[in-house]
C-alpha atoms as a PDB file:
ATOM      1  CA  UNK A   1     -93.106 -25.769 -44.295  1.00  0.00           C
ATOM      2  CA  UNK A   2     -91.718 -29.352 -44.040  1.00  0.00           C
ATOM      3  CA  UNK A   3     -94.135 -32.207 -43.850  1.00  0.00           C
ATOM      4  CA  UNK A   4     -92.488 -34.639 -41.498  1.00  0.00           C
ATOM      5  CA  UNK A   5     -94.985 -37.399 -40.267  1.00  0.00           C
ATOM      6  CA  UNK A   6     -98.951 -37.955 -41.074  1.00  0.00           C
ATOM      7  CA  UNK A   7    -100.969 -36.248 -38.865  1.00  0.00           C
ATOM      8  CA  UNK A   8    -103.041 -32.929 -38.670  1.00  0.00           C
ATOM      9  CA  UNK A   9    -101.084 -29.815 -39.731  1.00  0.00           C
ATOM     10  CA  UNK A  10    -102.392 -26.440 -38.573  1.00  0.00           C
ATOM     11  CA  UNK A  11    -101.171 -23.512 -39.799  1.00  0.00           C
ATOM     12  CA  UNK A  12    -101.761 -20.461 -37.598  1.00  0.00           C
ATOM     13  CA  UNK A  13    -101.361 -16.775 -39.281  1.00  0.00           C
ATOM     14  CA  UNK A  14    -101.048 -13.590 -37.341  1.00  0.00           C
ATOM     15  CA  UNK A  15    -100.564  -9.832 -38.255  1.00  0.00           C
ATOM     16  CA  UNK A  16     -99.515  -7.573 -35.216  1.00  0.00           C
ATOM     17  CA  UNK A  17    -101.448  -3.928 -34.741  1.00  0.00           C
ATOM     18  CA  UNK A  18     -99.675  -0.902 -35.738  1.00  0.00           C
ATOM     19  CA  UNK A  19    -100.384   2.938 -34.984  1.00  0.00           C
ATOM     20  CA  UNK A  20    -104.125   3.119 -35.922  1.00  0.00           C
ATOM     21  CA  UNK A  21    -104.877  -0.411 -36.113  1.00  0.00           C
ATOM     22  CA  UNK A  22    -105.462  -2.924 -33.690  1.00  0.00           C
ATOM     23  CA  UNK A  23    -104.204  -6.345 -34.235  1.00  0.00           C
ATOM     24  CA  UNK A  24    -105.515  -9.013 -36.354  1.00  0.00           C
ATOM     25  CA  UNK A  25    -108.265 -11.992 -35.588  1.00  0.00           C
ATOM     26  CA  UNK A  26    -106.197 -15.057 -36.009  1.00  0.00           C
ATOM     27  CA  UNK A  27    -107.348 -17.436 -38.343  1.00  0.00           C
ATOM     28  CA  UNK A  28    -105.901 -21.094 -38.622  1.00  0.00           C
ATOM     29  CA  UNK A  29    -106.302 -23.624 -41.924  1.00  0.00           C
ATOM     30  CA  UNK A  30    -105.800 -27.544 -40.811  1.00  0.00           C
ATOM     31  CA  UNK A  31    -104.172 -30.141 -44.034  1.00  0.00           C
ATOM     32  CA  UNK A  32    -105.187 -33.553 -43.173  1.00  0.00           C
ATOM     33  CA  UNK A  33    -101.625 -35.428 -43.871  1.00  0.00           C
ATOM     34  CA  UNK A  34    -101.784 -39.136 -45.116  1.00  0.00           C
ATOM     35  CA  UNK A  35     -98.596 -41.255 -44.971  1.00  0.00           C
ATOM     36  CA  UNK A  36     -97.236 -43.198 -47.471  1.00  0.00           C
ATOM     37  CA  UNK A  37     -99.227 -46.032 -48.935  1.00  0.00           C
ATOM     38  CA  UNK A  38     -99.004 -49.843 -47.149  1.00  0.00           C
ATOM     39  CA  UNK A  39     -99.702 -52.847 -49.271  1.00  0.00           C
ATOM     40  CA  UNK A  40    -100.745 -56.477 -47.934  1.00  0.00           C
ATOM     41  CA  UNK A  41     -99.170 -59.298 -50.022  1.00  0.00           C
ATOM     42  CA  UNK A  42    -100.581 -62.823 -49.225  1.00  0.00           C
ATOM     43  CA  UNK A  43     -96.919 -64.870 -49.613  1.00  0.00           C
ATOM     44  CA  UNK A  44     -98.398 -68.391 -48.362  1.00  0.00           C
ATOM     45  CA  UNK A  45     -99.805 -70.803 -50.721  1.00  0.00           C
ATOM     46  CA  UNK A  46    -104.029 -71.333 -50.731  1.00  0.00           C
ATOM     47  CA  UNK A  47    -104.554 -75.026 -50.906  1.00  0.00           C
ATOM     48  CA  UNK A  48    -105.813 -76.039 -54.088  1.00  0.00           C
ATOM     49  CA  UNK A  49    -108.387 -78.911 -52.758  1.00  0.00           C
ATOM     50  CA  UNK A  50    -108.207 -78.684 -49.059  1.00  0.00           C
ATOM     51  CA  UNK A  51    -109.845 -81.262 -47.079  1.00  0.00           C
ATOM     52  CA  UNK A  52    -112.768 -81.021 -44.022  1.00  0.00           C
ATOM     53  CA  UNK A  53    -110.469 -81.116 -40.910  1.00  0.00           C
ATOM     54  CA  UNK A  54    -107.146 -79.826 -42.758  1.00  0.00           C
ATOM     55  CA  UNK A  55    -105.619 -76.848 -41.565  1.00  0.00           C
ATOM     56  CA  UNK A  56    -103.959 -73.742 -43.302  1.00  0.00           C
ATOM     57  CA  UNK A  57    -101.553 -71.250 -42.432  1.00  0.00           C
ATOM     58  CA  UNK A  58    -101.979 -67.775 -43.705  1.00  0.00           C
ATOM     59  CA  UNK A  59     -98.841 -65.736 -44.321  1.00  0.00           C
ATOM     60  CA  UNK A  60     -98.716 -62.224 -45.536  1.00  0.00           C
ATOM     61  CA  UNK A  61     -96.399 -59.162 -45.445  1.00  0.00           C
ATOM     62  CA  UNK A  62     -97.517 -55.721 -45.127  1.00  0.00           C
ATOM     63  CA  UNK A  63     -95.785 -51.494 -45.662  1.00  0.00           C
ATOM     64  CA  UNK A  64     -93.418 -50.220 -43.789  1.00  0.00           C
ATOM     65  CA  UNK A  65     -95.272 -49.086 -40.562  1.00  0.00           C
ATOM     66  CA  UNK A  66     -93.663 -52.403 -38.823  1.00  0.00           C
ATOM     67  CA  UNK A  67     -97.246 -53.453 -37.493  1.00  0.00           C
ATOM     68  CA  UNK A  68     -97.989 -57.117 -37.881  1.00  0.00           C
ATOM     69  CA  UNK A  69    -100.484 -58.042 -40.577  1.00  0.00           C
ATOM     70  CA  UNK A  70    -103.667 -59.304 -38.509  1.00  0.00           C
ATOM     71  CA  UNK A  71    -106.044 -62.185 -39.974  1.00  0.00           C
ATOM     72  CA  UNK A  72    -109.553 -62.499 -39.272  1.00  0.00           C
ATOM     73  CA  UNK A  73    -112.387 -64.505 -40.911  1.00  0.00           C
ATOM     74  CA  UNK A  74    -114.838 -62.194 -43.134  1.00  0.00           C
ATOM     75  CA  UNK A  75    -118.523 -62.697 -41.690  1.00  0.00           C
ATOM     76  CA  UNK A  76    -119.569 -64.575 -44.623  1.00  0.00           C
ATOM     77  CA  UNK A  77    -116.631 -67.502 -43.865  1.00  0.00           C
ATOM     78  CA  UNK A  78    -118.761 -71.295 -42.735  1.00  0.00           C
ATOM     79  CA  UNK A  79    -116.853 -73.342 -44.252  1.00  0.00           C
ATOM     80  CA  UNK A  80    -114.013 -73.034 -41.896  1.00  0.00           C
ATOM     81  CA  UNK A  81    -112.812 -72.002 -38.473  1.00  0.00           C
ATOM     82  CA  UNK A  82    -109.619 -69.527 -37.582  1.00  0.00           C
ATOM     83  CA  UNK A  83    -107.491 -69.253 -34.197  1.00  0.00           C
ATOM     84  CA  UNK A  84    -106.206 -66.655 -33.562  1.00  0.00           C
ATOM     85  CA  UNK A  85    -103.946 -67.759 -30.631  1.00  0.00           C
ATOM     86  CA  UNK A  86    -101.865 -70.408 -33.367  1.00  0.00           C
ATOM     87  CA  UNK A  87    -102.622 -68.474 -36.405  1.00  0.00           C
ATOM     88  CA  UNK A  88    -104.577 -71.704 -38.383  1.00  0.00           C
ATOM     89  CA  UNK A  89    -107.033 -71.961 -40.082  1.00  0.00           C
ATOM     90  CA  UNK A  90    -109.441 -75.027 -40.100  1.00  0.00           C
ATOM     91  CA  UNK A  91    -111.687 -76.104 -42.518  1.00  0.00           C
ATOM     92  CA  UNK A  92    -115.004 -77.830 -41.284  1.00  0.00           C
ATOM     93  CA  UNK A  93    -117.419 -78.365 -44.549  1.00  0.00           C
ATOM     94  CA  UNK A  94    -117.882 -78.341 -47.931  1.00  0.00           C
ATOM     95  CA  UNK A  95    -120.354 -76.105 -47.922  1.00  0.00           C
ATOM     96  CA  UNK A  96    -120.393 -72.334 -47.241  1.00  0.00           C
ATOM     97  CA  UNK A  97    -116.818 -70.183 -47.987  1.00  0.00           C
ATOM     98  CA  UNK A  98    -113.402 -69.426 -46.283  1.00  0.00           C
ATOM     99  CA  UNK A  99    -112.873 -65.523 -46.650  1.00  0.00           C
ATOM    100  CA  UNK A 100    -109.661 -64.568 -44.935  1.00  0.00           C
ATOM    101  CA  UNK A 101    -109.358 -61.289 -44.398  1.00  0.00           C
ATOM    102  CA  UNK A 102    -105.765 -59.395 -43.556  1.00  0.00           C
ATOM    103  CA  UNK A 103    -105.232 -56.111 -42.391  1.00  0.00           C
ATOM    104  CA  UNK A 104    -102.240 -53.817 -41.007  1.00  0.00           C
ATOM    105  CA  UNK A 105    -102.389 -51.197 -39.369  1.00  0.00           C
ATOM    106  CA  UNK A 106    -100.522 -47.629 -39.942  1.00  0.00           C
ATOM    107  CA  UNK A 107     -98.485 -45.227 -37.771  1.00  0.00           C
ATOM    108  CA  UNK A 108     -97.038 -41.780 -37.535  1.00  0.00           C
ATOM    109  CA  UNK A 109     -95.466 -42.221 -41.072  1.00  0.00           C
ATOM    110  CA  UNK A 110     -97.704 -44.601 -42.659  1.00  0.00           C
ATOM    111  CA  UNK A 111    -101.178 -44.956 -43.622  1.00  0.00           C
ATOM    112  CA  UNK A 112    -103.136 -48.277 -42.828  1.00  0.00           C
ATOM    113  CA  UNK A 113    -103.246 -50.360 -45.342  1.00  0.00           C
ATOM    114  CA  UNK A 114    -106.072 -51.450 -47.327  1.00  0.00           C
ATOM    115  CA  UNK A 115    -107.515 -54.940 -46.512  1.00  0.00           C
ATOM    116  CA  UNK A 116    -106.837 -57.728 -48.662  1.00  0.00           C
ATOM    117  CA  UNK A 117    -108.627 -60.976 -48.617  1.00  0.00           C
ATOM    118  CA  UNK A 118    -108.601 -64.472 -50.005  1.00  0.00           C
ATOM    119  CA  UNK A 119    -111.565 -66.230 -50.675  1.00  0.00           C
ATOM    120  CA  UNK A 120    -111.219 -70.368 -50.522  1.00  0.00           C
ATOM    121  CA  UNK A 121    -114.355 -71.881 -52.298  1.00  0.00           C
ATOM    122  CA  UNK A 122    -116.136 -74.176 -50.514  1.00  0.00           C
ATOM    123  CA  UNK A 123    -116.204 -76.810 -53.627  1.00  0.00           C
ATOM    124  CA  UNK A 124    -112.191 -76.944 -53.237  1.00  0.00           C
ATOM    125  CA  UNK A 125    -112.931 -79.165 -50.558  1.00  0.00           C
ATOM    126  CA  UNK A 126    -112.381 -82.746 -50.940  1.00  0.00           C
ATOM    127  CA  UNK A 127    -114.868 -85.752 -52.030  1.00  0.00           C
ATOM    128  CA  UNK A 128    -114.074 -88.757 -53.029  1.00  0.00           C
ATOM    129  CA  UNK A 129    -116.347 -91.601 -53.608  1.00  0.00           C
ATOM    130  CA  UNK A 130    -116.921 -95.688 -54.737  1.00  0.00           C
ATOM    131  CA  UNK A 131    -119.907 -97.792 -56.111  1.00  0.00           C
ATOM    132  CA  UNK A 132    -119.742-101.114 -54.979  1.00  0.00           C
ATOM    133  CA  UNK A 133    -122.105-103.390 -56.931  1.00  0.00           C
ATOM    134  CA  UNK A 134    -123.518-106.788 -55.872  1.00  0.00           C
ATOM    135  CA  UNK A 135    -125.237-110.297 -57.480  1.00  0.00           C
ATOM    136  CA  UNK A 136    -128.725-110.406 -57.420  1.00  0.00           C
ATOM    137  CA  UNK A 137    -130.172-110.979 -53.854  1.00  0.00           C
ATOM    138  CA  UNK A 138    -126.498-111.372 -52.282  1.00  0.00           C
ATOM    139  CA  UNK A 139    -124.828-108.550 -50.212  1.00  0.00           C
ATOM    140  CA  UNK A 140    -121.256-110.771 -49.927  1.00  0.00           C
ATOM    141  CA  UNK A 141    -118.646-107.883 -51.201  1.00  0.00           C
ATOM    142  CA  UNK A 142    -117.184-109.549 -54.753  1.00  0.00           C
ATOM    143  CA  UNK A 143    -113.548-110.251 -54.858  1.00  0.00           C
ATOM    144  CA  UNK A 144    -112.892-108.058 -57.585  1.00  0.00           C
ATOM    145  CA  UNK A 145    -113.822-104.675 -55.124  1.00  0.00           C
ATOM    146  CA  UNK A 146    -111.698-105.390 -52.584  1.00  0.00           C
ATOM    147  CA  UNK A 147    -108.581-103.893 -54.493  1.00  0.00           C
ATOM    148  CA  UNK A 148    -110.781-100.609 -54.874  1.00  0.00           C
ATOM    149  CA  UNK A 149    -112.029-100.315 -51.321  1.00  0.00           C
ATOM    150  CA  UNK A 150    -108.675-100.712 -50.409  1.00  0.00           C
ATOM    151  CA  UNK A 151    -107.650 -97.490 -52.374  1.00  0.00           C
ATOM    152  CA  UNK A 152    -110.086 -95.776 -50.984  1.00  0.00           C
ATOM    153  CA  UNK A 153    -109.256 -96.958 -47.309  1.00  0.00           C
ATOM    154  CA  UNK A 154    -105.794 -95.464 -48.402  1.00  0.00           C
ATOM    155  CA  UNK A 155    -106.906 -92.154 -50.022  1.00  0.00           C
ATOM    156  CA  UNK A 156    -109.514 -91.004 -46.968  1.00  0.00           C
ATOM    157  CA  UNK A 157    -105.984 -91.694 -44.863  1.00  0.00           C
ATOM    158  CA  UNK A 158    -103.941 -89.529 -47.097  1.00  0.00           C
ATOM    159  CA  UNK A 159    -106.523 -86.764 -47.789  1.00  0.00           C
ATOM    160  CA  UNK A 160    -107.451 -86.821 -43.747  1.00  0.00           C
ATOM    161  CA  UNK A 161    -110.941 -87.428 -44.523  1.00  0.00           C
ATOM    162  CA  UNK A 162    -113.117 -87.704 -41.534  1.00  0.00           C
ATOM    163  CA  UNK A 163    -116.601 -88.364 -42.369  1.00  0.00           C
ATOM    164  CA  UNK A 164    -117.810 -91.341 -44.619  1.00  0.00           C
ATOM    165  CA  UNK A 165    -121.389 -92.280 -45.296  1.00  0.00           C
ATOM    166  CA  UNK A 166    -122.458 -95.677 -46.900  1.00  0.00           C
ATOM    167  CA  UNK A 167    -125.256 -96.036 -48.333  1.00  0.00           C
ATOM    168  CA  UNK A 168    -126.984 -99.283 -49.520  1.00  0.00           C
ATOM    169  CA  UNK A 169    -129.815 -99.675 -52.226  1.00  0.00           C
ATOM    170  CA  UNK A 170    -131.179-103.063 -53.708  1.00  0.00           C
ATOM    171  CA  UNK A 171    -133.253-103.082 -57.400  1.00  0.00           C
ATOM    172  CA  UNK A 172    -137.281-102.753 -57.691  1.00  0.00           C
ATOM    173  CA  UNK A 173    -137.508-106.314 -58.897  1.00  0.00           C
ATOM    174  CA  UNK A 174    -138.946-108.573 -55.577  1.00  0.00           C
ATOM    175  CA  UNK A 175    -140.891-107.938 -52.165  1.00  0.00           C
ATOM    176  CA  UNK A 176    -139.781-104.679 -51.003  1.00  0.00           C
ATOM    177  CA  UNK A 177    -139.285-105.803 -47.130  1.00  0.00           C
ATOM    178  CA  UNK A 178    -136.785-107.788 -48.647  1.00  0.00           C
ATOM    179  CA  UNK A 179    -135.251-105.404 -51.558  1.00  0.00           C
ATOM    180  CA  UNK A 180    -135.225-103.265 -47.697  1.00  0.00           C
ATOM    181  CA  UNK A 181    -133.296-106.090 -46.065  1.00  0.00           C
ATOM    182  CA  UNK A 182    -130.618-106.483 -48.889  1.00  0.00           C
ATOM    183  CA  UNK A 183    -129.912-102.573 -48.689  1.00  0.00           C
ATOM    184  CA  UNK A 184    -129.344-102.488 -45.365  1.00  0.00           C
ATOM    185  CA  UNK A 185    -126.768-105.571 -45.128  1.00  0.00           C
ATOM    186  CA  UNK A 186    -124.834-104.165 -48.578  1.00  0.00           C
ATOM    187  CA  UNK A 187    -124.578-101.159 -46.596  1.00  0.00           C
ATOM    188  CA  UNK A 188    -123.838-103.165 -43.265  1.00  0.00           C
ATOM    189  CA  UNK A 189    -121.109-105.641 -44.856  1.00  0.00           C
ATOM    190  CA  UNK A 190    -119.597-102.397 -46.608  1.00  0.00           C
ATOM    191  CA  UNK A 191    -118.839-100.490 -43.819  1.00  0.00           C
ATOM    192  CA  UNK A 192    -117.973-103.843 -41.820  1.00  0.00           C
ATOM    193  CA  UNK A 193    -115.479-103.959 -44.847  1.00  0.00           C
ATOM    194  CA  UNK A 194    -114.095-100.364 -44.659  1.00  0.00           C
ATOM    195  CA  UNK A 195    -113.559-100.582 -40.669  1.00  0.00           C
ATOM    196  CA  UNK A 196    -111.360-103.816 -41.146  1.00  0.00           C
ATOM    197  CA  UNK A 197    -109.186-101.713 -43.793  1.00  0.00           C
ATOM    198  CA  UNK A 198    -108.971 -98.616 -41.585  1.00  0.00           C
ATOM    199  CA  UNK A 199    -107.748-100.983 -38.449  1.00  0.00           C
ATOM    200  CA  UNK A 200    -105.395-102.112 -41.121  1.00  0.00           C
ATOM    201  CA  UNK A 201    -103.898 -98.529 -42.346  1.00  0.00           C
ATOM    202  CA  UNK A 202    -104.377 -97.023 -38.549  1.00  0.00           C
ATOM    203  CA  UNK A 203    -107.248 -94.606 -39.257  1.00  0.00           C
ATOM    204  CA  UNK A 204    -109.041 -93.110 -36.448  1.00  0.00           C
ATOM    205  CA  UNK A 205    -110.040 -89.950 -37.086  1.00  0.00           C
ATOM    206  CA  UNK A 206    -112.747 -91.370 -39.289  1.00  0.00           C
ATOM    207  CA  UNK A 207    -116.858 -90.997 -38.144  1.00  0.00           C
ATOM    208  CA  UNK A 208    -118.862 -93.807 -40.294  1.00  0.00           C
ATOM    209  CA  UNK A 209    -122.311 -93.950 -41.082  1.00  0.00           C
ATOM    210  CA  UNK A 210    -124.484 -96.692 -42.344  1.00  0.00           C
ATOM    211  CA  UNK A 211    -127.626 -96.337 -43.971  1.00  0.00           C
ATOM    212  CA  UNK A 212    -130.082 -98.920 -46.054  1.00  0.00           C
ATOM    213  CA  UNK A 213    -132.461 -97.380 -49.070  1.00  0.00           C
ATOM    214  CA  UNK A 214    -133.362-100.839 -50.532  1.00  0.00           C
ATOM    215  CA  UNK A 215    -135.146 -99.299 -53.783  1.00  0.00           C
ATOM    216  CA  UNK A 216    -135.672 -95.973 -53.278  1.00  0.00           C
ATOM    217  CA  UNK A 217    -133.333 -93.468 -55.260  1.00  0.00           C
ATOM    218  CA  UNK A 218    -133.833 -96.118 -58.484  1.00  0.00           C
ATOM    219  CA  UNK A 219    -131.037 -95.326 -61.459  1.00  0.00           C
ATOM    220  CA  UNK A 220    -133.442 -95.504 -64.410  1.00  0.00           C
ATOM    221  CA  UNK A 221    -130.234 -95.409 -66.477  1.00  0.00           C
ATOM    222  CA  UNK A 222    -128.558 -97.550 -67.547  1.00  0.00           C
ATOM    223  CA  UNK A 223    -132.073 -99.726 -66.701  1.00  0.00           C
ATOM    224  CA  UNK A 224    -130.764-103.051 -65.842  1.00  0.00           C
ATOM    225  CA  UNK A 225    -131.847-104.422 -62.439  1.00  0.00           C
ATOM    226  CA  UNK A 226    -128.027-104.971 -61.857  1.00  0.00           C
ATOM    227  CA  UNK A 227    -127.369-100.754 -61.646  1.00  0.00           C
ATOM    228  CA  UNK A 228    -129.102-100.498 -58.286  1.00  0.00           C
ATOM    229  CA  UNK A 229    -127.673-103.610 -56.725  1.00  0.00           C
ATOM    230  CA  UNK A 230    -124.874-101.573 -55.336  1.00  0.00           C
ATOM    231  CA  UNK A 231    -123.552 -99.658 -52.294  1.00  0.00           C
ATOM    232  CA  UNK A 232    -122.390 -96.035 -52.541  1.00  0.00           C
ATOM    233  CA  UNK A 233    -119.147 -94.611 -50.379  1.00  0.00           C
ATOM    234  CA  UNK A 234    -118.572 -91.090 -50.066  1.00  0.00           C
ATOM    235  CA  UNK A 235    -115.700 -89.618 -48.010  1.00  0.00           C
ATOM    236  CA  UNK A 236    -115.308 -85.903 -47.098  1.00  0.00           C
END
């Protein structure tokens, strides 16, 4: 017997009657035949630090059956979105995973393959971030920033950043309507500051948010009044 493609092979034996005995009962025995072994190979490269709104193309070859390797997202992917029509995948957050599963199917001479998957943590998503800090009871943006907010105007272009939240705070010292006031226009002036920059380098695919805390979320270290006279910038 010659195994020639995976499959069910049934053997059927037989034993003619004779003079004085009648035939007999056929009886049959049934080998389950696997092919040969396919193995998935993931040849594209997993971004190292991938940012919210970047996309990814997966690339992988599989055995010999000549079926495409399929991607999918594993159930426990949130972090990021895949189509299946254009093959990319999307990330959307920084929190939750990217599981990318790939599978291939097998044939008459091969067996499927086993799946393979790549997990992309949700923490190689990228931050970046900027403390501005201010005079006492003044929200103008000092001179010596503007170099820095202009690196970050350039980096949140580069790294195709999309959502930044700023965030203003004022110290304890004072009448808190006011410490309130002073948050909210650090925070205002800030992003007024960051929008002029982004007009500059042609961003648009930025959302901005600005919020005022006056002097709530106090740094108690290092203690000086001058620590929470300061705006906060965080880009993902």
């Amino acid at each position: 017997m010659t195994i020639l493609a995976a499959g069910t092979c049934t053997i059927d034996a037989n034993d003619a009657g004779a003079p004085g005995y009648s035939a007999a009962p056929q009886i049959s025995q049934s080998v389950v035949v696997t092919g040969p072994t396919q193995t998935i190979v993931f040849t594209s490269v997993m971004p190292a630090a991938p940012t919210i709104g970047e996309t990814y193309l997966p690339v992988a070859t599989g055995g010999g059956s000549g079926n495409p390797v399929v991607f999918s997202l594993n159930s426990a992917s949130s972090g990021c979105t895949y189509n299946a029509s254009t093959g990319l995948v999307t990330f959307t957050s920084k929190t939750g995973r990217c599981v990318i599963n790939a599978n291939q199917a097998g044939n008459a001479s091969f067996s499927a393959a086993s799946q393979v998957s790549l997990d992309i943590p949700a923490s190689a998503v990228k931050e970046v971030s900027l403390t501005v800090y201010f005079a006492n009871n003044s929200w103008r943006i000092r001179s010596s920033y503007q170099g820095e907010l202009s690196s970050l105007a350039a980096a949140i272009k580069a790294d195709h950043l999309t959502t930044v939240t700023v965030t203003g705070f004022a110290s304890s010292t004072g009448v808190s309507t006011h410490n309130s006031l002073l948050g909210a226009e650090r925070a205002k002036v800030t992003t007024s500051y960051l929008t002029s920059l982004f007009v500059k380098f042609n961003v648009t695919h930025v959302s901005m948010s600005s919020i005022g805390e006056g002097a709530s979320h106090f740094v108690t270290f290092p203690t000086s009044s001058a620590s929470n006279r300061r705006t906060t910038i965080t880009a993902s």
